[in-house]
N, C-alpha and C. Protein backbone atom coordinates (compact mmCIF):
# COMPACT_ATOMS: atom_id res chain seq x y z
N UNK A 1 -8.16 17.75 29.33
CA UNK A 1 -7.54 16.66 28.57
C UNK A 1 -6.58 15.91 29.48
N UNK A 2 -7.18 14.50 29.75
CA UNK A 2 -5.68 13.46 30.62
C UNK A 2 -4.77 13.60 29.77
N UNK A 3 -3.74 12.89 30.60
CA UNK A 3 -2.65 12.55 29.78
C UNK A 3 -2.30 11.34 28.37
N UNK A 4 -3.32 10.95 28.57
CA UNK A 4 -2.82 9.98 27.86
C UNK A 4 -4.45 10.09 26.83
N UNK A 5 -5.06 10.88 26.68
CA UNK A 5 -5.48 11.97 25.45
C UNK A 5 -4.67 12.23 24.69
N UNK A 6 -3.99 13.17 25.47
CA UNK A 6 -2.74 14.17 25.13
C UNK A 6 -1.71 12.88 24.47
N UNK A 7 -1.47 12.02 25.16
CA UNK A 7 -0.48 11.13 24.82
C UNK A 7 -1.21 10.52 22.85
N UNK A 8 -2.56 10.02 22.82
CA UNK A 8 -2.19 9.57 21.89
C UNK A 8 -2.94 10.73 20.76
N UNK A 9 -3.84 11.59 21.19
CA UNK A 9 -3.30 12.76 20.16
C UNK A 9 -1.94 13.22 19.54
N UNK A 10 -1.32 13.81 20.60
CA UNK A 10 0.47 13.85 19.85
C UNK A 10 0.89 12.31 19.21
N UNK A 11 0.47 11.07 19.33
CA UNK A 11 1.00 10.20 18.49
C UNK A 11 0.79 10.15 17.17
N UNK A 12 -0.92 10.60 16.87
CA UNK A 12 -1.79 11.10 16.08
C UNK A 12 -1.24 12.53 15.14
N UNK A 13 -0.59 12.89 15.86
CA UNK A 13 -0.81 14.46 14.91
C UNK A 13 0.75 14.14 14.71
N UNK A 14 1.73 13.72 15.39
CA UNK A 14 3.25 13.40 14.65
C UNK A 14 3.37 12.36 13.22
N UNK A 15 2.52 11.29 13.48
CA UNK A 15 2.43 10.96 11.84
C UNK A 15 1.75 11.39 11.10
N UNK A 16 0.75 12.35 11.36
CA UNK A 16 0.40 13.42 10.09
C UNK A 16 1.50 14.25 9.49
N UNK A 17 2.23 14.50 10.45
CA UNK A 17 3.10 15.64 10.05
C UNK A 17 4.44 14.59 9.82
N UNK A 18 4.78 14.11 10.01
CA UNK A 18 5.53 12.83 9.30
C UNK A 18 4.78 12.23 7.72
N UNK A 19 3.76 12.34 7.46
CA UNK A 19 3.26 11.56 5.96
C UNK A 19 3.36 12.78 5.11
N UNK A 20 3.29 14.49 5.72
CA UNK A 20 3.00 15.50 4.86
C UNK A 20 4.28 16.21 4.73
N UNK A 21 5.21 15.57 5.25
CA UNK A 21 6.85 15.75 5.52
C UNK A 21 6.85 14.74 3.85
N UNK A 22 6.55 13.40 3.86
CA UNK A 22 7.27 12.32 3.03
C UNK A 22 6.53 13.40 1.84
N UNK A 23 5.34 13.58 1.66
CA UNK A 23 4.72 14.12 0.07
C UNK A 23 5.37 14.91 -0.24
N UNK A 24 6.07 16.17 0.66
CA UNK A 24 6.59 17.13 0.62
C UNK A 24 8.18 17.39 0.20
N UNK A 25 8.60 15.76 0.32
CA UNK A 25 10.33 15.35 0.20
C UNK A 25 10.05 14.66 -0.67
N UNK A 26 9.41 13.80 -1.44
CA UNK A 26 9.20 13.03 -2.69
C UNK A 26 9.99 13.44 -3.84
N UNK A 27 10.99 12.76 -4.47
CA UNK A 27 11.86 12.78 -5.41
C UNK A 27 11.26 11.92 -6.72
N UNK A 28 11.83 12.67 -8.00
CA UNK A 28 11.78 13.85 -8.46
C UNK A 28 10.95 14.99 -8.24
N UNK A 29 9.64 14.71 -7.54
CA UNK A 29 8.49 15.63 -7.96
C UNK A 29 7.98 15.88 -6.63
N UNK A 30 8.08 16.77 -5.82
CA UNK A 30 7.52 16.92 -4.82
C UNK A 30 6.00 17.42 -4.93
N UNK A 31 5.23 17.19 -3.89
CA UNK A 31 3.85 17.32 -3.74
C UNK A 31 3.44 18.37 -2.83
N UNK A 32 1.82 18.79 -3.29
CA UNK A 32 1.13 19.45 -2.21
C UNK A 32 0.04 19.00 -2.06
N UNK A 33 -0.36 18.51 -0.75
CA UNK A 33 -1.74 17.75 -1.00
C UNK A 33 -3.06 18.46 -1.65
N UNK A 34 -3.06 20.10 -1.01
CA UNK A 34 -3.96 20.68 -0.96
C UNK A 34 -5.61 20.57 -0.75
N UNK A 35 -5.42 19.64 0.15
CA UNK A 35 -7.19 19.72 0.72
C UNK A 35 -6.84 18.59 2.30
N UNK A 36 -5.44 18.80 2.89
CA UNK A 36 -5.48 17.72 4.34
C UNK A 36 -6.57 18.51 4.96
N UNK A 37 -7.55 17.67 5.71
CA UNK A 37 -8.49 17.57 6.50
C UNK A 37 -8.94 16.21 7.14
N UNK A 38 -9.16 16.59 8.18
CA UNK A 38 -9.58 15.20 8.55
C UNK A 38 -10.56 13.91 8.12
N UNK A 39 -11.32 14.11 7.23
CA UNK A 39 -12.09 13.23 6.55
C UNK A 39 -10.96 13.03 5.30
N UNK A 40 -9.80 12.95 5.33
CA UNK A 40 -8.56 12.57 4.58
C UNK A 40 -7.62 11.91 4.87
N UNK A 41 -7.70 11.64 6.42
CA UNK A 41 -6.77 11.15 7.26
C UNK A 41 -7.14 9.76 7.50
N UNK A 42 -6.74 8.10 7.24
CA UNK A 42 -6.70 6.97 7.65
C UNK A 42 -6.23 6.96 8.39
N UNK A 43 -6.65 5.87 9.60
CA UNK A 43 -5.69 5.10 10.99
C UNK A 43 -5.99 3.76 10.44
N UNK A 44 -4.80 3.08 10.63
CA UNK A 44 -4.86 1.83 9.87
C UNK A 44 -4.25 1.10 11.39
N UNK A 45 -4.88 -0.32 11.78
CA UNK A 45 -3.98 -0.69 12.91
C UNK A 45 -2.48 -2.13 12.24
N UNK A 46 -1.72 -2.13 12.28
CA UNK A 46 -0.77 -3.07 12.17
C UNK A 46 -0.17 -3.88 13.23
N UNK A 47 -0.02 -5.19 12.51
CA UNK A 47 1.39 -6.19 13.27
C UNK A 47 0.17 -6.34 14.31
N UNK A 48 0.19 -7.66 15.04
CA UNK A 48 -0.52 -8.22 15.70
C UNK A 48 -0.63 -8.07 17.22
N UNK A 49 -1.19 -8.31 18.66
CA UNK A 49 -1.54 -7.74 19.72
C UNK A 49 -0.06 -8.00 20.59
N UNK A 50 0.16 -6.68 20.63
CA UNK A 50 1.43 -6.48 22.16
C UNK A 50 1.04 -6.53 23.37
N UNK A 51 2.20 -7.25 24.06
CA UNK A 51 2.11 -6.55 25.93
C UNK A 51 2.18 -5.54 26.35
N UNK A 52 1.63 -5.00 26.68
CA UNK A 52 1.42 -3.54 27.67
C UNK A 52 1.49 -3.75 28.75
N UNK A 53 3.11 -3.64 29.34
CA UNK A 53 3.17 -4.05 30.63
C UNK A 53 2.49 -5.35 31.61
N UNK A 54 1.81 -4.74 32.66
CA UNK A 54 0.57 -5.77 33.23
C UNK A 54 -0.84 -5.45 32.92
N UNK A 55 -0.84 -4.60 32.14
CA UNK A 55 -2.31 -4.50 32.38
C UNK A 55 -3.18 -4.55 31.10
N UNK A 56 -2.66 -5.29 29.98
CA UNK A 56 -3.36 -5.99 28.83
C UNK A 56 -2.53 -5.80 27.15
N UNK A 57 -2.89 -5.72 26.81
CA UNK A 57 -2.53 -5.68 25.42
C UNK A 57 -3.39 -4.56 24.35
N UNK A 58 -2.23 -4.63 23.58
CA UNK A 58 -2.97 -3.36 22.39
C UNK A 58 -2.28 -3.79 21.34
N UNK A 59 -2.85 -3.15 19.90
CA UNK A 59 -2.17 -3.45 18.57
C UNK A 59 -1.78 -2.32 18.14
N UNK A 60 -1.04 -1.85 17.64
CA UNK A 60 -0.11 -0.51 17.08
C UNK A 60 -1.01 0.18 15.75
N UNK A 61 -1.02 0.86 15.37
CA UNK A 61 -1.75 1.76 14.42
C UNK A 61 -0.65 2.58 13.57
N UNK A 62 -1.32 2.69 12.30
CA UNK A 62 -0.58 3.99 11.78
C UNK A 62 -1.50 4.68 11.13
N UNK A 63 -1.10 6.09 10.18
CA UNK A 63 -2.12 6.72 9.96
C UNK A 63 -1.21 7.32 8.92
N UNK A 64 -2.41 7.27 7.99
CA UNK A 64 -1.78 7.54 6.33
C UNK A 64 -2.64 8.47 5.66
N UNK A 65 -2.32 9.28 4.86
CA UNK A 65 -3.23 10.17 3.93
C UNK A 65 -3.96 9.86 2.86
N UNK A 66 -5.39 9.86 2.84
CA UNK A 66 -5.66 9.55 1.49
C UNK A 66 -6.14 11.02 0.63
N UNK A 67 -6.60 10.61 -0.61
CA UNK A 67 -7.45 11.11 -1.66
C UNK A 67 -6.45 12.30 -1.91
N UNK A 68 -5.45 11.81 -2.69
CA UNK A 68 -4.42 12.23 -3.12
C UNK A 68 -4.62 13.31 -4.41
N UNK A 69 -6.21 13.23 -5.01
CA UNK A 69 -6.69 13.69 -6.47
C UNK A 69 -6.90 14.80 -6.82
N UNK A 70 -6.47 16.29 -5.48
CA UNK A 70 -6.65 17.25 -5.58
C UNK A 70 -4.56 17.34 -5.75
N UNK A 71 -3.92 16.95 -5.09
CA UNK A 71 -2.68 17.71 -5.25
C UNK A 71 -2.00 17.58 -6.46
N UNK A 72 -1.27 18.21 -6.47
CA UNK A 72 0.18 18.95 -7.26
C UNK A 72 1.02 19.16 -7.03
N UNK A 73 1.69 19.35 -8.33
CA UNK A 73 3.47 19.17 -7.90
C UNK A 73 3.78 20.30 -7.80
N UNK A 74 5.06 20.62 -6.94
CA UNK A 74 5.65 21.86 -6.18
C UNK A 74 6.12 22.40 -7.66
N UNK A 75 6.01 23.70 -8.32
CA UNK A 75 6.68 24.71 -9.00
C UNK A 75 7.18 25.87 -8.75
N UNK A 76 7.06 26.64 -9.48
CA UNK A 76 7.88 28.24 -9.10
C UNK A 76 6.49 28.44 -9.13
N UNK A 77 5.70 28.25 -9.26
CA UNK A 77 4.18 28.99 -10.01
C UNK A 77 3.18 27.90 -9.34
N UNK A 78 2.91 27.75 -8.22
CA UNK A 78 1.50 26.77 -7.78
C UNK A 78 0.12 27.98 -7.64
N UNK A 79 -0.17 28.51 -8.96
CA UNK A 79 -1.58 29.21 -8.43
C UNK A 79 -2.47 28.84 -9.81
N UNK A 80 -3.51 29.15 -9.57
CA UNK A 80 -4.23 28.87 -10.97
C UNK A 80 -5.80 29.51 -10.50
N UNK A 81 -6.79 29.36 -11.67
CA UNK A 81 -7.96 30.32 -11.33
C UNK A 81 -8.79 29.90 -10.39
N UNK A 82 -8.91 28.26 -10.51
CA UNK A 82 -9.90 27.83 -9.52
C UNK A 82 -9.10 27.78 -7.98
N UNK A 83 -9.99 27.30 -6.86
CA UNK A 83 -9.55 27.25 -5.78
C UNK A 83 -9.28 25.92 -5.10
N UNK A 84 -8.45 24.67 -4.54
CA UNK A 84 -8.60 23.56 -4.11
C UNK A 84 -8.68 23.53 -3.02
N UNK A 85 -9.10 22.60 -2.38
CA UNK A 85 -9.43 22.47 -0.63
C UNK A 85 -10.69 22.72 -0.39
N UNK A 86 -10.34 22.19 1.25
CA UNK A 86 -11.73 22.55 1.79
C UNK A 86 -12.00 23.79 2.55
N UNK A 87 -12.68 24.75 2.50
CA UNK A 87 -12.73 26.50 3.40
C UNK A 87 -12.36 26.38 4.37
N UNK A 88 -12.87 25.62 5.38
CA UNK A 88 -12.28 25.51 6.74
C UNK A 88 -10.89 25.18 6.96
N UNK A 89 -10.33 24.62 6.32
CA UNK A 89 -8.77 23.93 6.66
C UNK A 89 -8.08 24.83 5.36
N UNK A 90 -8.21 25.92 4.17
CA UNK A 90 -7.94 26.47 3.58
C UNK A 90 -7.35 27.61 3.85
N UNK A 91 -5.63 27.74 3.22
CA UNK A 91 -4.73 28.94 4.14
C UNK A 91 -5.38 30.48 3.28
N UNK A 92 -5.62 31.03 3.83
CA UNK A 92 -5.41 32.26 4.05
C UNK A 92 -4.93 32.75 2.42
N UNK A 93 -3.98 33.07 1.88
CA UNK A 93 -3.59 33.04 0.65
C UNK A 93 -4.22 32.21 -0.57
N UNK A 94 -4.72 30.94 0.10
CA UNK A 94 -5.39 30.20 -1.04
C UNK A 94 -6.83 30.83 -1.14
N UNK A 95 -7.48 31.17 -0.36
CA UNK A 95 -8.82 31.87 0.11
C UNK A 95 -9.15 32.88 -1.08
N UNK A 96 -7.56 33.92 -0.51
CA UNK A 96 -7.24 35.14 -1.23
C UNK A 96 -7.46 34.91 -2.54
N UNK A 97 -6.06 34.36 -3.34
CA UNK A 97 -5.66 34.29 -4.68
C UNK A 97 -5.62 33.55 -5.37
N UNK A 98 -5.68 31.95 -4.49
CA UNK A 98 -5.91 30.47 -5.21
C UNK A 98 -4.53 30.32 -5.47
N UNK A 99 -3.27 30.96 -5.01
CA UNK A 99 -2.01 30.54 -4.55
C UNK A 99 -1.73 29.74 -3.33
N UNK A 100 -1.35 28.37 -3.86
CA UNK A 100 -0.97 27.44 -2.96
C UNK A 100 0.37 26.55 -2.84
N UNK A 101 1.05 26.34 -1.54
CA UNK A 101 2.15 26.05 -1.77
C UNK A 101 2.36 25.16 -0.63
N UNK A 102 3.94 24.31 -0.19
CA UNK A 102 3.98 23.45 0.80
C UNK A 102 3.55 23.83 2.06
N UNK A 103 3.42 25.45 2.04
CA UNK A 103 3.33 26.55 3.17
C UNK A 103 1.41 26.21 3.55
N UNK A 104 0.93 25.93 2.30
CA UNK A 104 -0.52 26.13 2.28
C UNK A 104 -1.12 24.62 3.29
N UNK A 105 -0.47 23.71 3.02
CA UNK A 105 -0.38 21.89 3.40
C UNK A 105 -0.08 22.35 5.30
N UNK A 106 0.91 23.27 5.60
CA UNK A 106 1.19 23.71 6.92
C UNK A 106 -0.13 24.24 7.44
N UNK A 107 -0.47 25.10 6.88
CA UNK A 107 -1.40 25.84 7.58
C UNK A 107 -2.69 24.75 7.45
N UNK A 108 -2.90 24.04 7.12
CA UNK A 108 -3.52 22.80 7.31
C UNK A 108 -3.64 22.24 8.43
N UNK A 109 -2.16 21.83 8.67
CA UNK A 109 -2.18 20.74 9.61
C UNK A 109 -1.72 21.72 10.71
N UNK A 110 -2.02 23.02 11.07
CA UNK A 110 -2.38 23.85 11.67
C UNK A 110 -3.91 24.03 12.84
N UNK A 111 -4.61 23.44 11.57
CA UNK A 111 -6.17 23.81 11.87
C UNK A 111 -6.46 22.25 12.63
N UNK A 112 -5.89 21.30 11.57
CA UNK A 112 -6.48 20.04 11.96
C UNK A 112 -5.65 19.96 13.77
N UNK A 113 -4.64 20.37 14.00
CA UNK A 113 -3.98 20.14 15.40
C UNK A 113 -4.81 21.04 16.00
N UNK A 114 -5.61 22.00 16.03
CA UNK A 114 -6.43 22.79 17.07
C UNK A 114 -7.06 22.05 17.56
N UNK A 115 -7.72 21.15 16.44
CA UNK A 115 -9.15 20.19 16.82
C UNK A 115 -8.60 19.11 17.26
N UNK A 116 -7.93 18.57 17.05
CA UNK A 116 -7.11 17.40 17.98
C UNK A 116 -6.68 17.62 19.00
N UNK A 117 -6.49 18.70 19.64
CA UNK A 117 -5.98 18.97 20.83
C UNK A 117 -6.92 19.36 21.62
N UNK A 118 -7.76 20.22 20.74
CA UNK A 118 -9.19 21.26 21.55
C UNK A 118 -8.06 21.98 22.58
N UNK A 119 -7.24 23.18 21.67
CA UNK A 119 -6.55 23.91 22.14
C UNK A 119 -7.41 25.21 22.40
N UNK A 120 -7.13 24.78 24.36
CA UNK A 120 -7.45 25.91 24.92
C UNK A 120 -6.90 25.89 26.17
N UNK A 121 -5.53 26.86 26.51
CA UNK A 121 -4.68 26.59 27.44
C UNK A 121 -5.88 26.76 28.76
N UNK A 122 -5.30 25.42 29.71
CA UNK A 122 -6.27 25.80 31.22
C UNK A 122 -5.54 26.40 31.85
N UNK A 123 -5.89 26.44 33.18
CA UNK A 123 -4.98 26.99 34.37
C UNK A 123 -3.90 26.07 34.84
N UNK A 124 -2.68 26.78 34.96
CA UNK A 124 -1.95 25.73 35.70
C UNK A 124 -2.42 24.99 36.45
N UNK A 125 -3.23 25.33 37.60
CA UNK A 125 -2.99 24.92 38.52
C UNK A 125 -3.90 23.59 38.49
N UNK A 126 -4.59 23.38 37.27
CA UNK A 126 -5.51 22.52 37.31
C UNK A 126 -5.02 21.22 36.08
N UNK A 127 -3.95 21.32 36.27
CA UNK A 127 -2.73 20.25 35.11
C UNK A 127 -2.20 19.42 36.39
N UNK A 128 -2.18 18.20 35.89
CA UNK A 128 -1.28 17.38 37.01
C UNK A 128 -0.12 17.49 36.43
N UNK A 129 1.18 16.94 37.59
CA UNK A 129 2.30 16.51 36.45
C UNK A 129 2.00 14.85 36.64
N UNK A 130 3.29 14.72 35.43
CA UNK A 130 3.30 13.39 35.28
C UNK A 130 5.37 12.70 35.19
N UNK A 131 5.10 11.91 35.84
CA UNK A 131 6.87 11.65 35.92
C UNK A 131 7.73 12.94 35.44
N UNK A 132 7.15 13.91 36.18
CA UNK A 132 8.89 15.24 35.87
C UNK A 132 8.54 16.03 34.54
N UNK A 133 6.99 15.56 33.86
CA UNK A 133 6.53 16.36 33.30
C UNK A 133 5.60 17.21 33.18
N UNK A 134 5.46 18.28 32.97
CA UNK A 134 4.28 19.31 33.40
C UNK A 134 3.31 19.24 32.10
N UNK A 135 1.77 18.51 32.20
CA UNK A 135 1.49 18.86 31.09
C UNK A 135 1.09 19.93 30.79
N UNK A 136 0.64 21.07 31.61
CA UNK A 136 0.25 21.97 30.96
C UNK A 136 1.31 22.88 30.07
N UNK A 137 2.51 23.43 30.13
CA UNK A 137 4.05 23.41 29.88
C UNK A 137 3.79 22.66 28.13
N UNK A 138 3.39 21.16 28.38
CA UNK A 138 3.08 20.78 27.28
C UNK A 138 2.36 20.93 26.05
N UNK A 139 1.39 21.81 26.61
CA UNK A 139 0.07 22.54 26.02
C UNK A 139 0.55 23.69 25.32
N UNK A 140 0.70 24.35 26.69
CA UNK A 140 1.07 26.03 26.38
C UNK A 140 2.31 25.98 24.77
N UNK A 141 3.28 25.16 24.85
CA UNK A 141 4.58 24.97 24.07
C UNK A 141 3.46 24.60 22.83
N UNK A 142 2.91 24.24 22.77
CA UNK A 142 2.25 22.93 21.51
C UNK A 142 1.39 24.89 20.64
N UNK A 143 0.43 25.49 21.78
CA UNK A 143 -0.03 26.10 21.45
C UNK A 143 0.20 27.34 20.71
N UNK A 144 1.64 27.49 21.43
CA UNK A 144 2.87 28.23 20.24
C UNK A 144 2.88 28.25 19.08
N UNK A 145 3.43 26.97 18.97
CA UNK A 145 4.23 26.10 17.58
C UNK A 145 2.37 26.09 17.09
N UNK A 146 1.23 25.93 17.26
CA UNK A 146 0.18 25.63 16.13
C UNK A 146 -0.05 27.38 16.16
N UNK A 147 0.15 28.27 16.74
CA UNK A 147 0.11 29.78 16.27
C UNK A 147 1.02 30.16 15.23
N UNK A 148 1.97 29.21 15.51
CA UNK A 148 3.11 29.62 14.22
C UNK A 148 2.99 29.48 12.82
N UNK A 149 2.45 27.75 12.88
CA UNK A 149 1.91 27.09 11.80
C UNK A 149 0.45 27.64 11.24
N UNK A 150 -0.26 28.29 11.78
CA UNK A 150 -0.92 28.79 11.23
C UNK A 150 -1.39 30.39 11.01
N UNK A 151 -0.52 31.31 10.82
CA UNK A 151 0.15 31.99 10.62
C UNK A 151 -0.24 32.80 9.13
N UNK A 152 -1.12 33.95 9.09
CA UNK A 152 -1.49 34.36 7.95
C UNK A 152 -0.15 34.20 6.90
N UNK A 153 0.79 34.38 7.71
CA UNK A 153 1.91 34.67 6.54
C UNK A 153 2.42 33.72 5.98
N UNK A 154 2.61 33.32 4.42
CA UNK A 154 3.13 31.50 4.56
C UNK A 154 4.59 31.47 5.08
N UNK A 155 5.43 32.50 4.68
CA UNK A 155 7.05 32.58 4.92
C UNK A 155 7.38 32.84 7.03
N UNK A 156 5.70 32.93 7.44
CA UNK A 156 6.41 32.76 8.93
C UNK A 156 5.93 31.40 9.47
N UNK A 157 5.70 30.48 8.71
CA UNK A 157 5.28 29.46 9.35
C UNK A 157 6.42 28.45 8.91
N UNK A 158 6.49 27.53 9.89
CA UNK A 158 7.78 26.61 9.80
C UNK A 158 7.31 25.73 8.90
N UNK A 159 8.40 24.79 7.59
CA UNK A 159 8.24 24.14 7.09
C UNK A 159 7.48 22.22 8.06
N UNK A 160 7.80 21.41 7.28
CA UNK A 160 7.03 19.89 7.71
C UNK A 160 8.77 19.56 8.82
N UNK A 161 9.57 19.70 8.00
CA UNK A 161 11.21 19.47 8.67
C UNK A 161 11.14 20.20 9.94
N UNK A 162 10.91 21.26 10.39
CA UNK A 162 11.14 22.22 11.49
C UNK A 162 9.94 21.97 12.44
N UNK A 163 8.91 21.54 12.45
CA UNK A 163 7.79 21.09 12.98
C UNK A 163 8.11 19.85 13.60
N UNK A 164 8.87 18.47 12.88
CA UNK A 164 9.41 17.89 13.49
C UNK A 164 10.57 17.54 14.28
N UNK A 165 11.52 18.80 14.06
CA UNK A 165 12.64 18.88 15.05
C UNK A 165 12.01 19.34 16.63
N UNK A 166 11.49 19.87 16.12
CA UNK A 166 10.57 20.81 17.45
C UNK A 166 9.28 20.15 18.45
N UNK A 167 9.20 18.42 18.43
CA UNK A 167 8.26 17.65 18.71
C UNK A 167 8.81 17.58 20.49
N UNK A 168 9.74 17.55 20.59
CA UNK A 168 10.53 17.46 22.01
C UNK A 168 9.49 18.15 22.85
N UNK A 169 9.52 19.44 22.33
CA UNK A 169 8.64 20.44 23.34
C UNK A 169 7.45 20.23 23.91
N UNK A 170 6.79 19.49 22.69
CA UNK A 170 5.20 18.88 23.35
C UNK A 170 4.90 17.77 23.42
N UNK A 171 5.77 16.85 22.72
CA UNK A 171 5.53 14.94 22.83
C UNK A 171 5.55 14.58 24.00
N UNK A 172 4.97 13.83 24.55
CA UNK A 172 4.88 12.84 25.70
C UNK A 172 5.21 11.38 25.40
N UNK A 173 6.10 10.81 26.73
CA UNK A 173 5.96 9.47 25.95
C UNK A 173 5.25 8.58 26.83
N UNK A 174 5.32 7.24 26.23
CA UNK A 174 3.91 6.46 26.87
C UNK A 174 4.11 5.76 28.08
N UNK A 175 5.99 5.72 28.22
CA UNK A 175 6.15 5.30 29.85
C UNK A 175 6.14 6.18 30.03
N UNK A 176 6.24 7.29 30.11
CA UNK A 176 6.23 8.42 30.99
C UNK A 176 4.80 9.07 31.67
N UNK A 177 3.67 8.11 31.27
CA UNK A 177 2.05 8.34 32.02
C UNK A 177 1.80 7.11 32.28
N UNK A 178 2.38 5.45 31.76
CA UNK A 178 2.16 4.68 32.37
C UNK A 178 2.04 4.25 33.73
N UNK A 179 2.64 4.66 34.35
CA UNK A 179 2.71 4.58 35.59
C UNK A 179 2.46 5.77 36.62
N UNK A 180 2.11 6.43 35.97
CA UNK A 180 1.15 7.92 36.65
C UNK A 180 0.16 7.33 37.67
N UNK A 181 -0.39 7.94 38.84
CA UNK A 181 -1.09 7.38 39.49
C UNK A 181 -2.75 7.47 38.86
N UNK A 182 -3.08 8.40 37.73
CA UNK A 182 -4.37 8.50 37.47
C UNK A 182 -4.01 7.46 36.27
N UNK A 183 -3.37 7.73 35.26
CA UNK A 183 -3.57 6.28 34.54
C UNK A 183 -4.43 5.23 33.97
N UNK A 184 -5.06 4.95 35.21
CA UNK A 184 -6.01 4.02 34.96
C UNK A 184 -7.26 4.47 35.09
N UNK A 185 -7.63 5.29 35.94
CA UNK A 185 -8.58 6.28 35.79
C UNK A 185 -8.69 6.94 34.63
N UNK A 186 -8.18 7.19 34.05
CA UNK A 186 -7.66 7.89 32.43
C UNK A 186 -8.18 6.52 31.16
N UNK A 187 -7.92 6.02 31.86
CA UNK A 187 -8.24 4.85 30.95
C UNK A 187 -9.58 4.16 31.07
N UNK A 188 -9.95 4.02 31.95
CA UNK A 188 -11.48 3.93 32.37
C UNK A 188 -12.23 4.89 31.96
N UNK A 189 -12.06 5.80 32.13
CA UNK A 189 -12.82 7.42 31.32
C UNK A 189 -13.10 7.30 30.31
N UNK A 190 -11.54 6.78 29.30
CA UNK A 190 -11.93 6.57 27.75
C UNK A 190 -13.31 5.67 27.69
N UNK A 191 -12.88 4.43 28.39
CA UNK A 191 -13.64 3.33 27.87
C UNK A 191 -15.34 3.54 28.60
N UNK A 192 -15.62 4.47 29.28
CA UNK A 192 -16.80 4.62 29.57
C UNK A 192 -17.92 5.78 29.11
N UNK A 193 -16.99 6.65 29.19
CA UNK A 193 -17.77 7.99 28.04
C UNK A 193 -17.45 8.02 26.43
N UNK A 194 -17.81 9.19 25.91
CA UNK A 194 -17.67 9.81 24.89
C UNK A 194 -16.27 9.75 23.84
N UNK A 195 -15.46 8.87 24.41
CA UNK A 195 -14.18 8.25 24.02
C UNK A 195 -13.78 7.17 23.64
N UNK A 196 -14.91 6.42 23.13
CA UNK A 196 -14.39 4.99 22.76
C UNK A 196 -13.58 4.75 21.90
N UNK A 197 -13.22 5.78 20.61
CA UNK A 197 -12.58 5.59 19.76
C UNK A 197 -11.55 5.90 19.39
N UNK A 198 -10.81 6.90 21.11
CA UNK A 198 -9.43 7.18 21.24
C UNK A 198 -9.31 5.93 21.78
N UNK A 199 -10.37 5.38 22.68
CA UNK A 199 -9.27 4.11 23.47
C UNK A 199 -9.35 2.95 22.85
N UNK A 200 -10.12 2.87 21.39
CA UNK A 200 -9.86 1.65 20.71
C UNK A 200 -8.57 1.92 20.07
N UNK A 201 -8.16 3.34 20.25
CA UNK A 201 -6.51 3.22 19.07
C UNK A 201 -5.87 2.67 19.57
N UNK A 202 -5.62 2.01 20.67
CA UNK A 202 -4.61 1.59 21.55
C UNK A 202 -4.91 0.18 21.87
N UNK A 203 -5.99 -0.23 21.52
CA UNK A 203 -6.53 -1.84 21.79
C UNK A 203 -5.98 -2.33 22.77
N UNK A 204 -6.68 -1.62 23.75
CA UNK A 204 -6.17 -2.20 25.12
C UNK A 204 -7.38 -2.99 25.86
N UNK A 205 -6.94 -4.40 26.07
CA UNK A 205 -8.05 -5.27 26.66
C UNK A 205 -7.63 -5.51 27.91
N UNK A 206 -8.21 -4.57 29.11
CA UNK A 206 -7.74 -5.03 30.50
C UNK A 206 -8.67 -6.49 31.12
């Protein structure tokens, strides 16, 4: 994975966990989505084409949750006979007992960050850095925090709040690979293989 994979995956997986933070803080009635998966997830692009330095322009994106028609509101009591979700992205406890909770929405966006990342720590030695950052360091830290979050236990996995205090450890930012010497090579990659549709998130027209 380049960097700037890595770069707009983590842009990708911080407003997931930013939209399942807002359902989760919703006043009076807090929510559980109970079925996040990726065929649930919108990227919407907004606001019209920016400068990107010298080397073209892109339009900004966001990414919002849909199909809201399985969740429920947070109680003392979220279980019932049937089961919601989908098996694959389904915690552990819901599997079990069809008890589901904000804990259950975590272990979610648990599964969905494996596949966004295609977490599988490499060898150091085969990570570049990038301006004073090590990505692999970046990986390894990320690969932690999604062991945590997904976590048979719901009470050892960190809430949506603690997931985002903890973004430091693995976020990258976008000057900080801009000017990397592969970069553009990174960017050519997208736009020639199997990646067209990470490098359309970024609508970059060189």
């Amino acid at each position: 994975m380049s960097s700037l994979e890595y770069y707009l995956s983590g842009r990708l997986y911080y407003q997931l966990v930013e939209c399942v933070h807002y359902i989760h803080q919703l006043k009076p009635k807090p929510l559980i989505h109970t079925d996040l998966k990726p065929d649930n997830i919108l990227i919407v692009g907004v606001g019209g084409k920016k400068q990107l330095s010298n080397i073209g322009y892109y339009r900004d994106y966001r990414l919002k949750l849909a199909d809201l028609g399985l969740a429920t509101v947070v109680n003392d009591n979220n279980s019932q006979c049937c089961f919601k979700g989908t098996p694959r992205y389904m915690a552990p406890e819901v599997r079990c007992n069809g008890h589901y909770s904000q804990k259950s929405d975590v272990y979610s966006l648990g599964i969905i960050g494996e596949q966004l990342f295609n977490i599988c720590i490499p060898e150091p030695e085969t990570i570049n850095s990038y301006i004073g950052h090590n990505l692999y360091d970046k990986i390894n830290y990320l690969a932690k925090q999604l062991r945590l979050i997904t976590s048979t236990k719901p009470l050892d996995r960190p809430n949506c709040s603690q997931i985002i205090d903890n973004t430091d450890g693995w976020l990258i930012k976008f000057d900080e690979i801009l000017n990397s010497e592969n970069f553009h090579n990174d960017l050519n990659m997208l736009k020639l293989n199997d990646y067209k549709l990470i490098y359309e998130l970024i609508k970059i027209n060189v």
